[in-house]
PDB file of N, CA and C in Angstrom:
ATOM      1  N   UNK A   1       0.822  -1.198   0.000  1.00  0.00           N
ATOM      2  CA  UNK A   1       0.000   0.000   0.000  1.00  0.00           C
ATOM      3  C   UNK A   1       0.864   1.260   0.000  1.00  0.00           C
ATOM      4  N   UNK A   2       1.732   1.417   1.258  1.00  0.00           N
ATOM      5  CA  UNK A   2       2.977   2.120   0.842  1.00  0.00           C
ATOM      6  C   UNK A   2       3.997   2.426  -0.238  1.00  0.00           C
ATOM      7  N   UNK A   3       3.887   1.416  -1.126  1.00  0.00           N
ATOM      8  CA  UNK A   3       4.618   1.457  -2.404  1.00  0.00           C
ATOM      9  C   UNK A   3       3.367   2.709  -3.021  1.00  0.00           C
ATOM     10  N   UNK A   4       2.410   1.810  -3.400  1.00  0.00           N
ATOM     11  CA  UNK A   4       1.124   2.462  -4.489  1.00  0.00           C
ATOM     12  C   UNK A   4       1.215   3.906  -4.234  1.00  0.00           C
ATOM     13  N   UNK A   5       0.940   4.608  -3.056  1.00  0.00           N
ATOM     14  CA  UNK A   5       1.271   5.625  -2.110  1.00  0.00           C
ATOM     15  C   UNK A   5       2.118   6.343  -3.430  1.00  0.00           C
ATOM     16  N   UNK A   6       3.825   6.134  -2.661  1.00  0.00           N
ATOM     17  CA  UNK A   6       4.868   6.718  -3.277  1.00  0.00           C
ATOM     18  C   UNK A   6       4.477   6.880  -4.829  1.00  0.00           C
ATOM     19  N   UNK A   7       4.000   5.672  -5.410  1.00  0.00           N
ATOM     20  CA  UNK A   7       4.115   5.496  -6.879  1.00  0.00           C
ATOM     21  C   UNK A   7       3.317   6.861  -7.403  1.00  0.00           C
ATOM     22  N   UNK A   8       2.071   7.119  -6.860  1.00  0.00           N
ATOM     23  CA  UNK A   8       1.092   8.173  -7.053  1.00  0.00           C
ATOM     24  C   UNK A   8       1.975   9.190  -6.613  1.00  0.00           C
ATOM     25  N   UNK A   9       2.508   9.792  -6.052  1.00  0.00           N
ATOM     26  CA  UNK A   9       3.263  10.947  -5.724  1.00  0.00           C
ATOM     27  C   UNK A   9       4.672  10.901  -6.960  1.00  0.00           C
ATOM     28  N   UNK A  10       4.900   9.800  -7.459  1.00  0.00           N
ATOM     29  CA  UNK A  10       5.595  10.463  -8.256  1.00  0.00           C
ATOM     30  C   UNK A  10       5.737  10.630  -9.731  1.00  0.00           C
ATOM     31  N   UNK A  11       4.427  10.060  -9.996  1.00  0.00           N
ATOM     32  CA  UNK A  11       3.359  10.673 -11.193  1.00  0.00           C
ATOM     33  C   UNK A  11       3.307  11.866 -11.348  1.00  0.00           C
ATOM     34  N   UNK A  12       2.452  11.996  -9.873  1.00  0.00           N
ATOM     35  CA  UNK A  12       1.681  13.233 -10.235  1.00  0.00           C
ATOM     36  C   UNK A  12       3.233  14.184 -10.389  1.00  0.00           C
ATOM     37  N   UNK A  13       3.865  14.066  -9.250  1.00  0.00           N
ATOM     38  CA  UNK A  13       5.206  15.097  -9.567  1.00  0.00           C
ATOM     39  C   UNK A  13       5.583  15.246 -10.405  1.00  0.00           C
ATOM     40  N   UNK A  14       5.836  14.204 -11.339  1.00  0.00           N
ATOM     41  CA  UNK A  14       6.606  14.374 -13.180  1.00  0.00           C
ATOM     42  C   UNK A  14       5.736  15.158 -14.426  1.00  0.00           C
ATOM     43  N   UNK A  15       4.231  14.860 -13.719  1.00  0.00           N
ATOM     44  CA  UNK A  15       3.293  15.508 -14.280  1.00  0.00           C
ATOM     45  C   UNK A  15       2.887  16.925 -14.124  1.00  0.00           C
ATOM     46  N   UNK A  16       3.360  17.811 -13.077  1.00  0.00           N
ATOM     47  CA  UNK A  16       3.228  19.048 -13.092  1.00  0.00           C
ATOM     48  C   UNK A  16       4.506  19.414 -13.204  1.00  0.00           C
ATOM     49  N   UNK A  17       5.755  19.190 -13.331  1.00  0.00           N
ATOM     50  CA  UNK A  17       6.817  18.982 -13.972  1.00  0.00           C
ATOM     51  C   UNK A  17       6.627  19.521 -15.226  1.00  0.00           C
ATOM     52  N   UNK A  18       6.519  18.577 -16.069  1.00  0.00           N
ATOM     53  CA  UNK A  18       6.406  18.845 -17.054  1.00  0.00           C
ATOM     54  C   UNK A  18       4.784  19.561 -17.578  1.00  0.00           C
ATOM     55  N   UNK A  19       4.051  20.131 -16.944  1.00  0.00           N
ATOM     56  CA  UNK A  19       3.092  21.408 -16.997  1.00  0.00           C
ATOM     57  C   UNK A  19       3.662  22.473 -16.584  1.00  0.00           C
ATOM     58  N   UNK A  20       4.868  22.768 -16.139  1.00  0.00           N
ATOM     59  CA  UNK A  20       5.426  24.055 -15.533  1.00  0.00           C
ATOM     60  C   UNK A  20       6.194  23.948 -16.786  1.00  0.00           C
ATOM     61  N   UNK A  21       6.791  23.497 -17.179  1.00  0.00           N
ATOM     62  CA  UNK A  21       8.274  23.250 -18.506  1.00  0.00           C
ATOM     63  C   UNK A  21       6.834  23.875 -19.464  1.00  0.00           C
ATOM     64  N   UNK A  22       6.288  23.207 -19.884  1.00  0.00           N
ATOM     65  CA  UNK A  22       5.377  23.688 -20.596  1.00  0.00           C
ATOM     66  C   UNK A  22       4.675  24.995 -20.725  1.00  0.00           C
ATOM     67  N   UNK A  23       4.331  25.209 -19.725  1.00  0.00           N
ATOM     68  CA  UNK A  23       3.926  26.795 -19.581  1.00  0.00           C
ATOM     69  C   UNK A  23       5.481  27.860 -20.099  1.00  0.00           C
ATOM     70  N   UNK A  24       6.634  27.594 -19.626  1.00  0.00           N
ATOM     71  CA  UNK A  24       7.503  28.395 -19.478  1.00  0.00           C
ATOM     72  C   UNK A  24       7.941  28.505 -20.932  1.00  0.00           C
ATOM     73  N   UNK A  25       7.687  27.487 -21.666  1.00  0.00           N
ATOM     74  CA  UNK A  25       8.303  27.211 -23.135  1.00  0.00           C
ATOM     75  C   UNK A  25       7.265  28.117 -23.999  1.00  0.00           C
ATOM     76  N   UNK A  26       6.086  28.309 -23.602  1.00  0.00           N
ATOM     77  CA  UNK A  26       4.640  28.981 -24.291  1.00  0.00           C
ATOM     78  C   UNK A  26       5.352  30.859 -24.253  1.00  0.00           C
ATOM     79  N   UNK A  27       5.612  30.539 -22.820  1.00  0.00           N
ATOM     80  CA  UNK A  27       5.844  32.280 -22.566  1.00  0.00           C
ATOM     81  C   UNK A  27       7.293  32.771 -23.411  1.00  0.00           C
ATOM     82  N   UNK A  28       8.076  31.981 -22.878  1.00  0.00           N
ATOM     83  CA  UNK A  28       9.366  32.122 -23.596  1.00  0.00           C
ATOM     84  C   UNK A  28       9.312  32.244 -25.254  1.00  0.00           C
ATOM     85  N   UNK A  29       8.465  31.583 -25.779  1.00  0.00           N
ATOM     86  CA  UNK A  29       8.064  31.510 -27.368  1.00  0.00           C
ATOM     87  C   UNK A  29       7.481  33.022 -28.085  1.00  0.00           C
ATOM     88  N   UNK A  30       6.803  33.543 -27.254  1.00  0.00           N
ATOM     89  CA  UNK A  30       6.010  35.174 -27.480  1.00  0.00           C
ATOM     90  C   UNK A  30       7.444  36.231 -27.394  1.00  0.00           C
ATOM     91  N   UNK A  31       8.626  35.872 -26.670  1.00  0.00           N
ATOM     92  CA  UNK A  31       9.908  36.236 -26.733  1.00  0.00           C
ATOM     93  C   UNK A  31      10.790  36.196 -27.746  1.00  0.00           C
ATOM     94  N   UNK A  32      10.519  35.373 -28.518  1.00  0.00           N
ATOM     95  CA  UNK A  32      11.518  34.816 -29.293  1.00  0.00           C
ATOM     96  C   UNK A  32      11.799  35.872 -30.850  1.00  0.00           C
ATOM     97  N   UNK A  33      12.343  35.944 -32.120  1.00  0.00           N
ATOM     98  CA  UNK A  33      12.075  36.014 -33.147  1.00  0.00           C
ATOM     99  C   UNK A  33      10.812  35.281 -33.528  1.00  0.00           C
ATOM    100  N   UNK A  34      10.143  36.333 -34.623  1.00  0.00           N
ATOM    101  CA  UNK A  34       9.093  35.397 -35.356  1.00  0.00           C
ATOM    102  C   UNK A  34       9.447  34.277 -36.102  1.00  0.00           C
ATOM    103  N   UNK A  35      10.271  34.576 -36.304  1.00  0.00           N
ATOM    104  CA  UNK A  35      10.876  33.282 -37.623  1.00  0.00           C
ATOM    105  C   UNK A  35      11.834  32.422 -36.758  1.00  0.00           C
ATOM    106  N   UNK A  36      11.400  30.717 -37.689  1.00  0.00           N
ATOM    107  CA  UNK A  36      12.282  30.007 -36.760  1.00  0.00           C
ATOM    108  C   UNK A  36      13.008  29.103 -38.364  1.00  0.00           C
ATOM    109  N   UNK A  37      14.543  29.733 -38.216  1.00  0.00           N
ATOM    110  CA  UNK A  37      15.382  29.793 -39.885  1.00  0.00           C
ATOM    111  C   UNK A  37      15.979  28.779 -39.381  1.00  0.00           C
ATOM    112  N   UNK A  38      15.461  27.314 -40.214  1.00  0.00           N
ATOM    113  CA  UNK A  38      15.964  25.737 -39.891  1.00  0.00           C
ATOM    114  C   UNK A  38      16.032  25.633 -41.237  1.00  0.00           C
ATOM    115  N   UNK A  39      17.134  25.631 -41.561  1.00  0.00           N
ATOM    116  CA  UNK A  39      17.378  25.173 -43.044  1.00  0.00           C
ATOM    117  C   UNK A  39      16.376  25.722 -44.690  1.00  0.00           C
ATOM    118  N   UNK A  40      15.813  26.610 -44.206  1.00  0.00           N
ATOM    119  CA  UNK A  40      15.023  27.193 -45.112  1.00  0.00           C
ATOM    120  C   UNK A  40      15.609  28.460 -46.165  1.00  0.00           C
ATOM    121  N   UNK A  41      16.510  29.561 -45.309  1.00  0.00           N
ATOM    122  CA  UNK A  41      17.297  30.075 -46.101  1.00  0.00           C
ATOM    123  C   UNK A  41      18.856  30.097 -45.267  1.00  0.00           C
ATOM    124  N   UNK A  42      19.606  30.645 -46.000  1.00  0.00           N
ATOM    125  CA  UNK A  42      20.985  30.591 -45.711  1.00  0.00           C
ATOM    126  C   UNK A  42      21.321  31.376 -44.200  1.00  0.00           C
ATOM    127  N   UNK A  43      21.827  31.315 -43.451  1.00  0.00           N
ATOM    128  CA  UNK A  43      22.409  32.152 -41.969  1.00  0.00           C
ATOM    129  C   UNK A  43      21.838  31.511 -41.363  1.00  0.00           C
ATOM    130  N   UNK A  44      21.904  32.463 -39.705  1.00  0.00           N
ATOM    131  CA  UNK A  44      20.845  32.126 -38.542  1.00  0.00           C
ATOM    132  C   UNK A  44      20.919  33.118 -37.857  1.00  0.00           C
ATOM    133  N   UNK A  45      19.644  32.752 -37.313  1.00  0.00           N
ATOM    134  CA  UNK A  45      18.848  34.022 -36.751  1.00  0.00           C
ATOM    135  C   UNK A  45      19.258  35.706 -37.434  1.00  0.00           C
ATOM    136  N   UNK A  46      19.396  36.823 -36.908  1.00  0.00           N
ATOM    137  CA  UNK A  46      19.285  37.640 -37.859  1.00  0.00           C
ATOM    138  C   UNK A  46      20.181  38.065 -39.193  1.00  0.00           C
ATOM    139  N   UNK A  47      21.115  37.219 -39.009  1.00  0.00           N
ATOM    140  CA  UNK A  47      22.327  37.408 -40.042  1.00  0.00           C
ATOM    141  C   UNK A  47      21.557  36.492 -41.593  1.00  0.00           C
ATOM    142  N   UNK A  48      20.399  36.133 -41.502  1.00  0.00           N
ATOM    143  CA  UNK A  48      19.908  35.123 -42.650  1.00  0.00           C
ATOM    144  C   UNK A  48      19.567  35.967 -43.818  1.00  0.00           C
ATOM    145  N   UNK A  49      20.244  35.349 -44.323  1.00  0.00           N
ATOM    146  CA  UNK A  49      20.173  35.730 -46.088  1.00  0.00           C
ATOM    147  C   UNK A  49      19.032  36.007 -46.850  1.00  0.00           C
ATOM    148  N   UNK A  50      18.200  36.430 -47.801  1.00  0.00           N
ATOM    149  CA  UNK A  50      16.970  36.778 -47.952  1.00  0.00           C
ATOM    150  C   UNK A  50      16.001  37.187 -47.209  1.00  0.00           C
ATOM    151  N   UNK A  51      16.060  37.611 -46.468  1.00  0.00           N
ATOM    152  CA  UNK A  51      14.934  38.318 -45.036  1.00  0.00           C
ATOM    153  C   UNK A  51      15.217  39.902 -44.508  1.00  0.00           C
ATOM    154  N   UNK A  52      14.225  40.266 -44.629  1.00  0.00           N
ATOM    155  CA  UNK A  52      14.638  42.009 -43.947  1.00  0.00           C
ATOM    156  C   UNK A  52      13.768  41.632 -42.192  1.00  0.00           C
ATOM    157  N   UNK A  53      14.542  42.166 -41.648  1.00  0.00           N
ATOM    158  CA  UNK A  53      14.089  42.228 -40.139  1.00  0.00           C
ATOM    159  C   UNK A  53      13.293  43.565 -39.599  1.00  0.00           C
ATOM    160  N   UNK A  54      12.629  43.941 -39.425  1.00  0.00           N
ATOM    161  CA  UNK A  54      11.559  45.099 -39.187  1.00  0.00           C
ATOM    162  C   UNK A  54      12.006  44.975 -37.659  1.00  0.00           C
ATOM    163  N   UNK A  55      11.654  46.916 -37.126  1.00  0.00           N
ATOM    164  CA  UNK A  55      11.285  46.625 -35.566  1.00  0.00           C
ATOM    165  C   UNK A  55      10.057  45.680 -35.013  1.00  0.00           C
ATOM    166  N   UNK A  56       8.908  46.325 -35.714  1.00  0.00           N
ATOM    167  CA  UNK A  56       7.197  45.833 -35.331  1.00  0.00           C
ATOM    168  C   UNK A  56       6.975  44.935 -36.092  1.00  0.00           C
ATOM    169  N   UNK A  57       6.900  45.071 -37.301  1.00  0.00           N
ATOM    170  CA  UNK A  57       6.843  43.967 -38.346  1.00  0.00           C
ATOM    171  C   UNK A  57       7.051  42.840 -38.387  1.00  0.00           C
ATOM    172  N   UNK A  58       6.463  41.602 -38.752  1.00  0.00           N
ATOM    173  CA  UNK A  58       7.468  40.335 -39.042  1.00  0.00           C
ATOM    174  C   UNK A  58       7.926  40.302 -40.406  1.00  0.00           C
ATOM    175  N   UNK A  59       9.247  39.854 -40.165  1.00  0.00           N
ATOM    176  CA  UNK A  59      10.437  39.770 -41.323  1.00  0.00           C
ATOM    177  C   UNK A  59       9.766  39.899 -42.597  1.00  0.00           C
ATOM    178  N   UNK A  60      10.201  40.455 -43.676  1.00  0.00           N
ATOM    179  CA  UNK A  60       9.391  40.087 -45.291  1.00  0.00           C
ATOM    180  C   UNK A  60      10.242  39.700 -46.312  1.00  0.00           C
ATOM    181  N   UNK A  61      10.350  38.677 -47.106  1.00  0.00           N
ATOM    182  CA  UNK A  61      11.196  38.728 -47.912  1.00  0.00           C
ATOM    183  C   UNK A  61      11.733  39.430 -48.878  1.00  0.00           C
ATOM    184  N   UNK A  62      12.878  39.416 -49.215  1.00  0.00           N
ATOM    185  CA  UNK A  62      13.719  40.864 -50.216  1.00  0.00           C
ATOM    186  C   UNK A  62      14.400  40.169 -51.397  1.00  0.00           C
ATOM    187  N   UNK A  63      13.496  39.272 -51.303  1.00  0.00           N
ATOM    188  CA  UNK A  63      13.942  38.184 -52.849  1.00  0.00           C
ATOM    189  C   UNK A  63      13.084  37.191 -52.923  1.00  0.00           C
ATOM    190  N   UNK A  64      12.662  36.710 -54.511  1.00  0.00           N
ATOM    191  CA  UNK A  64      11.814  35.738 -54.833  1.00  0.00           C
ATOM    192  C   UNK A  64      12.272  34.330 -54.412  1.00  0.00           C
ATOM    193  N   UNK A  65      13.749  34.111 -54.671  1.00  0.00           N
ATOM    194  CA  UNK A  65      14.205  32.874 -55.351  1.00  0.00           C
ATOM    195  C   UNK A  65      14.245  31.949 -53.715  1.00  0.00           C
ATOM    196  N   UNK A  66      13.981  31.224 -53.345  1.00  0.00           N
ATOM    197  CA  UNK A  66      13.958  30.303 -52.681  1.00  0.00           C
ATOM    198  C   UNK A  66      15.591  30.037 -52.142  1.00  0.00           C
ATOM    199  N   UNK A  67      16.003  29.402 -51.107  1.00  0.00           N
ATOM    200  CA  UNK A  67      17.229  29.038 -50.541  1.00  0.00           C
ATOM    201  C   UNK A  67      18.671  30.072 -51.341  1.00  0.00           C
ATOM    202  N   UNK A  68      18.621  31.034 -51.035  1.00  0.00           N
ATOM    203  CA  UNK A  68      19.079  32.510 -51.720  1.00  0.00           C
ATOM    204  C   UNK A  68      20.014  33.018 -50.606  1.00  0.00           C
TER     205      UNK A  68
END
């Protein structure tokens, strides 16, 4: 009975665990750049090749051609 006990306590613990990680990753995300540059055009993060970076704006492209 004592086992079952523990076992339930450390469920639930891993489980709001990972609901706090979760929340923090949501908030942290509204932080971030809009754009997330994974192999789509050349650089990373603002140094990337085909993209103009705005203050307010999200980024717009400054060329047609694809991987540029």
């Amino acid at each position: 009975m004592k086992a079952n006990h523990i076992l339930i306590l450390i469920i639930l613990s891993a489980e709001f665990s990972l609901s706090e990680e979760s929340n923090v990753n949501k908030i942290e995300s509204e932080f971030r750049s809009i754009i997330s540059n994974s192999s789509f055009e050349e650089g990373k993060g603002d140094a990337a090749s085909g993209w103009t970076f705005t203050n307010i704006n999200p980024p717009i492209r400054s060329g047609s051609d694809a991987h540029t």
